[in-house]
N, C-alpha and C. Protein backbone atom coordinates (compact mmCIF):
# COMPACT_ATOMS: atom_id res chain seq x y z
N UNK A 1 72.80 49.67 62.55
CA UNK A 1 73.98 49.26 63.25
C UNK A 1 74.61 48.09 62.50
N UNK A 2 75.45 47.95 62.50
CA UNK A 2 76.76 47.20 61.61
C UNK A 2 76.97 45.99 62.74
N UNK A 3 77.37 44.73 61.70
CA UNK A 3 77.31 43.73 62.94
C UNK A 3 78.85 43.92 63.53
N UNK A 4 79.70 44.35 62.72
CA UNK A 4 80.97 44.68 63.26
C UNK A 4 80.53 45.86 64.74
N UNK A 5 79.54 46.36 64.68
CA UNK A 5 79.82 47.51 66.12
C UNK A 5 78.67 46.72 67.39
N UNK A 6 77.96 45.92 66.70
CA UNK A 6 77.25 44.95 67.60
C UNK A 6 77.85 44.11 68.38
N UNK A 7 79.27 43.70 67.72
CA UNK A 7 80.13 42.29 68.24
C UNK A 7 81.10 43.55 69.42
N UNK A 8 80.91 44.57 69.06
CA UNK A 8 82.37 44.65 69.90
C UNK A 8 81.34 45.27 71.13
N UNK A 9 80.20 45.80 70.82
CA UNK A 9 79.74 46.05 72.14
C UNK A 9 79.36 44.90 73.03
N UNK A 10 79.16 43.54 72.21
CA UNK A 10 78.82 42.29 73.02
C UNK A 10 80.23 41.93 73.97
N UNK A 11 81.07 42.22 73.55
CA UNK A 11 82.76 42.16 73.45
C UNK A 11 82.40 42.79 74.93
N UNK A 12 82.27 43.89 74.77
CA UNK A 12 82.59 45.18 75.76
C UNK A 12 82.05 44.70 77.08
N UNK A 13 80.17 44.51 76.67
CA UNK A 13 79.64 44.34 77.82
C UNK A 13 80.26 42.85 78.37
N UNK A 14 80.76 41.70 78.09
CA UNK A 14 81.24 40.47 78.43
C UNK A 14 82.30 41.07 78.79
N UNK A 15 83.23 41.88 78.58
CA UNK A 15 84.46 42.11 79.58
C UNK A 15 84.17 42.88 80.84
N UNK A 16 82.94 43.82 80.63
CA UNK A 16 82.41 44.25 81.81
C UNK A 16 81.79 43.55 83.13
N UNK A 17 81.48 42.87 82.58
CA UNK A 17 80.41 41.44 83.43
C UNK A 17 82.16 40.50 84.03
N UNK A 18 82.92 40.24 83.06
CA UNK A 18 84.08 39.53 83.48
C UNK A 18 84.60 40.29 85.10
N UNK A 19 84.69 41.69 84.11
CA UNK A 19 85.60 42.25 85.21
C UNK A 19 84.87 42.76 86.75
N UNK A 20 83.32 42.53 86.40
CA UNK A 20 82.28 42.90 87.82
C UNK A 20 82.61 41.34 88.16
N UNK A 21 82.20 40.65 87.79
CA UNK A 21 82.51 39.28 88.97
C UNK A 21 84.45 39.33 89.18
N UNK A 22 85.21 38.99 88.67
CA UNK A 22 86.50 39.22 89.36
C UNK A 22 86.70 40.18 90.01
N UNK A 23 85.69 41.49 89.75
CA UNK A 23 86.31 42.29 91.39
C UNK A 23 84.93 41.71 92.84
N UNK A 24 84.03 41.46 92.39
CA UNK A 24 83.49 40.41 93.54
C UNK A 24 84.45 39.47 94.10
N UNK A 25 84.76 38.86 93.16
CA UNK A 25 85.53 37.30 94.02
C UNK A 25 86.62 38.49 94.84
N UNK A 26 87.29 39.19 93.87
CA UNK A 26 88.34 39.75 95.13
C UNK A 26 87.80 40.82 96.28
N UNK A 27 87.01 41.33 96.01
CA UNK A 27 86.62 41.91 97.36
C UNK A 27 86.18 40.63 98.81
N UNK A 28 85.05 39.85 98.02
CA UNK A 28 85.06 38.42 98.89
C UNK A 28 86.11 37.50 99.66
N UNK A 29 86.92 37.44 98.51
CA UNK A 29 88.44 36.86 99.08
C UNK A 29 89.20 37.80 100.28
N UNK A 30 88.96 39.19 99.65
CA UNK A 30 89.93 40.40 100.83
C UNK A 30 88.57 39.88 102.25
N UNK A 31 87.71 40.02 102.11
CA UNK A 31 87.25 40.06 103.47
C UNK A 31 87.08 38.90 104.24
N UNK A 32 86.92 37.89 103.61
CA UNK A 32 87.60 36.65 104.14
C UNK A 32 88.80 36.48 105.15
N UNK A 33 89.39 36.88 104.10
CA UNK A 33 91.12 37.23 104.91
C UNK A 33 90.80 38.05 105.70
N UNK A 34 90.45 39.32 105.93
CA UNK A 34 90.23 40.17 107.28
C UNK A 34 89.82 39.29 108.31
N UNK A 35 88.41 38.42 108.20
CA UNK A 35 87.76 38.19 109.03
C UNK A 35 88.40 36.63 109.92
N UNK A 36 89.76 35.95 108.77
CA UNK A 36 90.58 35.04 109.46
C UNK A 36 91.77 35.33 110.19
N UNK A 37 92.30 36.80 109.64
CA UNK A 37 93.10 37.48 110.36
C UNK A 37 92.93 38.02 111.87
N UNK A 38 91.47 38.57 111.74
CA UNK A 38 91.01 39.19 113.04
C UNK A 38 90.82 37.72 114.16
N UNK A 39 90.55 36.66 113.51
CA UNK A 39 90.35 35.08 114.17
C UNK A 39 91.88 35.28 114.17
N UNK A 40 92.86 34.86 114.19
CA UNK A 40 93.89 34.46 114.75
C UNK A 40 94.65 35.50 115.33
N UNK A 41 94.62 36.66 115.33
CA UNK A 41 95.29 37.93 116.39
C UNK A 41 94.31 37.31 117.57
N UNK A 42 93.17 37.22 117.81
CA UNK A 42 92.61 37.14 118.77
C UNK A 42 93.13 35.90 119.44
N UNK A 43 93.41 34.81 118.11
CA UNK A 43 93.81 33.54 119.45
C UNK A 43 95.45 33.35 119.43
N UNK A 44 95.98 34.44 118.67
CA UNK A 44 97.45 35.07 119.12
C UNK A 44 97.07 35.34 120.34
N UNK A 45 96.38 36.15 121.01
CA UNK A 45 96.24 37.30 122.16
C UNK A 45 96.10 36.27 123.40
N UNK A 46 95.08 35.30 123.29
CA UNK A 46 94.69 34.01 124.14
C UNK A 46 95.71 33.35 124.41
N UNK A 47 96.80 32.80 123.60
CA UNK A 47 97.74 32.04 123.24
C UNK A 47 98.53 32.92 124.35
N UNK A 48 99.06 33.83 124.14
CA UNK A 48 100.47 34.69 124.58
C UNK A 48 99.71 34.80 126.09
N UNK A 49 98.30 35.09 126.27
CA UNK A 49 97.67 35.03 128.27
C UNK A 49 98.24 34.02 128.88
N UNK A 50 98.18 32.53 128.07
CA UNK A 50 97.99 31.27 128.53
C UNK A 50 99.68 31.39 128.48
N UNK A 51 100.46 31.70 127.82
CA UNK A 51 102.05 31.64 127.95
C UNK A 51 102.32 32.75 129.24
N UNK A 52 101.93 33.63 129.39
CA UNK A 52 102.22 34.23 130.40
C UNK A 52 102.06 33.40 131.87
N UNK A 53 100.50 33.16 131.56
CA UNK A 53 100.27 32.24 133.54
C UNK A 53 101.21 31.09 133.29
N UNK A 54 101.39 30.80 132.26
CA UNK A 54 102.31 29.12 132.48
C UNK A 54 103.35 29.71 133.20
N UNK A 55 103.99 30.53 132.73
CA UNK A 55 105.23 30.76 133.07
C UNK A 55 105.06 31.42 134.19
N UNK A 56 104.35 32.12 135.10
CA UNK A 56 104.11 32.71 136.12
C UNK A 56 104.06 31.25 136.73
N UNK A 57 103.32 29.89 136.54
CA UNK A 57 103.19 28.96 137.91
C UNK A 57 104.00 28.32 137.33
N UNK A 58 105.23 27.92 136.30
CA UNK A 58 106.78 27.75 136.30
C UNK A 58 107.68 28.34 137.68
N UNK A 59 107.20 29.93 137.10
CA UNK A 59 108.40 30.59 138.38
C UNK A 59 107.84 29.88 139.79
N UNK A 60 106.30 29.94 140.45
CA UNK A 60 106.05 29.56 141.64
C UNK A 60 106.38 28.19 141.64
N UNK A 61 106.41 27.19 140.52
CA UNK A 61 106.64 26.07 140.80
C UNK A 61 108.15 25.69 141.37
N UNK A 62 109.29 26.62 140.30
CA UNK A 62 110.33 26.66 140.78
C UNK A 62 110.99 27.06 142.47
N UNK A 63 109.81 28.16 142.56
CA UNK A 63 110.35 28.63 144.42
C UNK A 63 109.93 27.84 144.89
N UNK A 64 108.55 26.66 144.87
CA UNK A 64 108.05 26.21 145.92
C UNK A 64 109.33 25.00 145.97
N UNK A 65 109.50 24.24 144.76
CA UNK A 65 110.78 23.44 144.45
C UNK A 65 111.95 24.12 145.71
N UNK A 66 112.52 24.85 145.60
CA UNK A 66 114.05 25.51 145.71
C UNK A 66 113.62 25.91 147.64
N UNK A 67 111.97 25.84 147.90
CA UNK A 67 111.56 26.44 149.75
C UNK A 67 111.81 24.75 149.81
N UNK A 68 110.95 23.50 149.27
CA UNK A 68 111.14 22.36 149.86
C UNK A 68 112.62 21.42 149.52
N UNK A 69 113.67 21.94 148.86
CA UNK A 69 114.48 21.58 149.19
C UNK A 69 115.31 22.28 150.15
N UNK A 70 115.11 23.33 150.73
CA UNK A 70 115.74 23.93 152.11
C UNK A 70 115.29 23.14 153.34
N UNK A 71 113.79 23.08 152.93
CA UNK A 71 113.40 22.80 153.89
C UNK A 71 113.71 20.67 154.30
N UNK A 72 114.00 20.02 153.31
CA UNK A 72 114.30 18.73 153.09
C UNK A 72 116.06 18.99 153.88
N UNK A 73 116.92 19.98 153.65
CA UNK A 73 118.26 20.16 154.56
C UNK A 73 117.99 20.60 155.68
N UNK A 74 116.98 21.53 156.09
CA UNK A 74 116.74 21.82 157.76
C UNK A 74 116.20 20.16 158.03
N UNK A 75 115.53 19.61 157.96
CA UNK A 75 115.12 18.51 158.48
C UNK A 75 115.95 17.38 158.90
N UNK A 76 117.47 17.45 158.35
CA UNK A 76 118.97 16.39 158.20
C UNK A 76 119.09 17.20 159.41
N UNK A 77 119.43 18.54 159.49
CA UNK A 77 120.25 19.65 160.49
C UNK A 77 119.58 18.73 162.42
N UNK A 78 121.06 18.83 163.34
CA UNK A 78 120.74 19.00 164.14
C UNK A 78 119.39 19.80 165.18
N UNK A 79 119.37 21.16 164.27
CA UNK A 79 118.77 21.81 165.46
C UNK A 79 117.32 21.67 165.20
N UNK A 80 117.05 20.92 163.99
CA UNK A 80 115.56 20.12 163.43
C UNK A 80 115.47 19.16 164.67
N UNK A 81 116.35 18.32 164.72
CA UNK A 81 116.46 17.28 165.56
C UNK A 81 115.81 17.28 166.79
N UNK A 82 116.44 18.31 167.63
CA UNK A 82 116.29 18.65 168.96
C UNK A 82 114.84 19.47 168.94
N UNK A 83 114.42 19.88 168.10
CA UNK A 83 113.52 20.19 168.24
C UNK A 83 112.20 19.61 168.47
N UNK A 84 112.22 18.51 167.70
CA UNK A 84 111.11 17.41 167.10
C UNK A 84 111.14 16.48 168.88
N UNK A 85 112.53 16.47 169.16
CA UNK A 85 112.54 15.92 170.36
C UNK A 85 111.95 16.37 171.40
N UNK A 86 111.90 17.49 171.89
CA UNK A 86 111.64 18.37 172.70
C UNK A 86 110.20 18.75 172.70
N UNK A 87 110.10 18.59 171.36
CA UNK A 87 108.21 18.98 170.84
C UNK A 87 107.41 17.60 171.34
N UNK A 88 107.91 16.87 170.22
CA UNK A 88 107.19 15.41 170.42
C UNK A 88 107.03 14.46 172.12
N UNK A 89 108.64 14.28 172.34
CA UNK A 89 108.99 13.32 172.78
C UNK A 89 108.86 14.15 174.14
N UNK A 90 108.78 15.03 174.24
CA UNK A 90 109.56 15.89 175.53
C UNK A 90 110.65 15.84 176.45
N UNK A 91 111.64 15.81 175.62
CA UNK A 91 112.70 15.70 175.80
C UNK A 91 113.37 16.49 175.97
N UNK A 92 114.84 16.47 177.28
CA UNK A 92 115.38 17.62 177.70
C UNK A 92 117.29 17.31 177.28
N UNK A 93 117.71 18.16 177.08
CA UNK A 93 119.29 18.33 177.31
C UNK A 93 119.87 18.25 178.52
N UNK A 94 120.98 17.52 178.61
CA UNK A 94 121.03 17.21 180.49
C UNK A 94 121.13 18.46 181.25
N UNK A 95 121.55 19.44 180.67
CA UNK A 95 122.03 20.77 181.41
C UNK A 95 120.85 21.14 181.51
N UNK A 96 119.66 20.97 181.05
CA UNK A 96 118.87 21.75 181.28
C UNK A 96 117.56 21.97 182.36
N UNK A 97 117.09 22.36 182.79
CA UNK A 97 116.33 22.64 184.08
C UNK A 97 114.65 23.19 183.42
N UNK A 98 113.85 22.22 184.10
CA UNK A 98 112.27 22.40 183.61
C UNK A 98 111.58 22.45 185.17
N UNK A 99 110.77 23.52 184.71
CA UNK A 99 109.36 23.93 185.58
C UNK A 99 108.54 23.78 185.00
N UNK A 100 107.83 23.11 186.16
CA UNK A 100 106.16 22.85 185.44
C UNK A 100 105.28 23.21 186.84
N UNK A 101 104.24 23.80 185.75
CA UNK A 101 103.39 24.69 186.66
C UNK A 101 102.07 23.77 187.57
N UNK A 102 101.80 24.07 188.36
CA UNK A 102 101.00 23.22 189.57
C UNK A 102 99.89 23.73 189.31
């Protein structure tokens, strides 16, 4: 064998060995990435649950908001008034006529 056909098979096998570890690193690198991809769809998925209930006790926060300010104008209203009177105080309207039971 000729050292000229010795060098190029040393040649050969060193580009072979090159090119087996660079397709390691890239298969390593690709599954890496899968396995950080599959990590963040998942805490995509968590993320978008936790945006959903927020916004579900937004909306209830908003009705309970929008029931206690009705309920903050019935309480100004006259017929709140007379009521609280009548409940509490026991209080009557002059026209009006009470029985009480013996």
């Amino acid at each position: 064998m000729s050292l000229q056909s010795r060098r190029m098979r040393k040649l050969q096998n060193s580009n072979r060995a090159g090119l087996l570890v660079v397709c390691l690193i890239v298969i390593v690198l690709g599954a890496a990435m899968a396995v950080g991809s599959a990590s963040l769809r998942q805490k995509s998925s968590e993320y978008e649950q936790q945006k959903e209930a927020l916004a579900a006790k937004i909306a209830g926060e908003q009705q309970r908001s929008l029931d206690l300010e009705d309920y903050q104008n019935y309480t100004k209203s006259k017929k709140f008034i007379e009521e609280m009177a009548k409940e509490k105080l026991g209080l009557v309207n002059p026209d009006e006529i009470i029985f009480k039971a013996q």
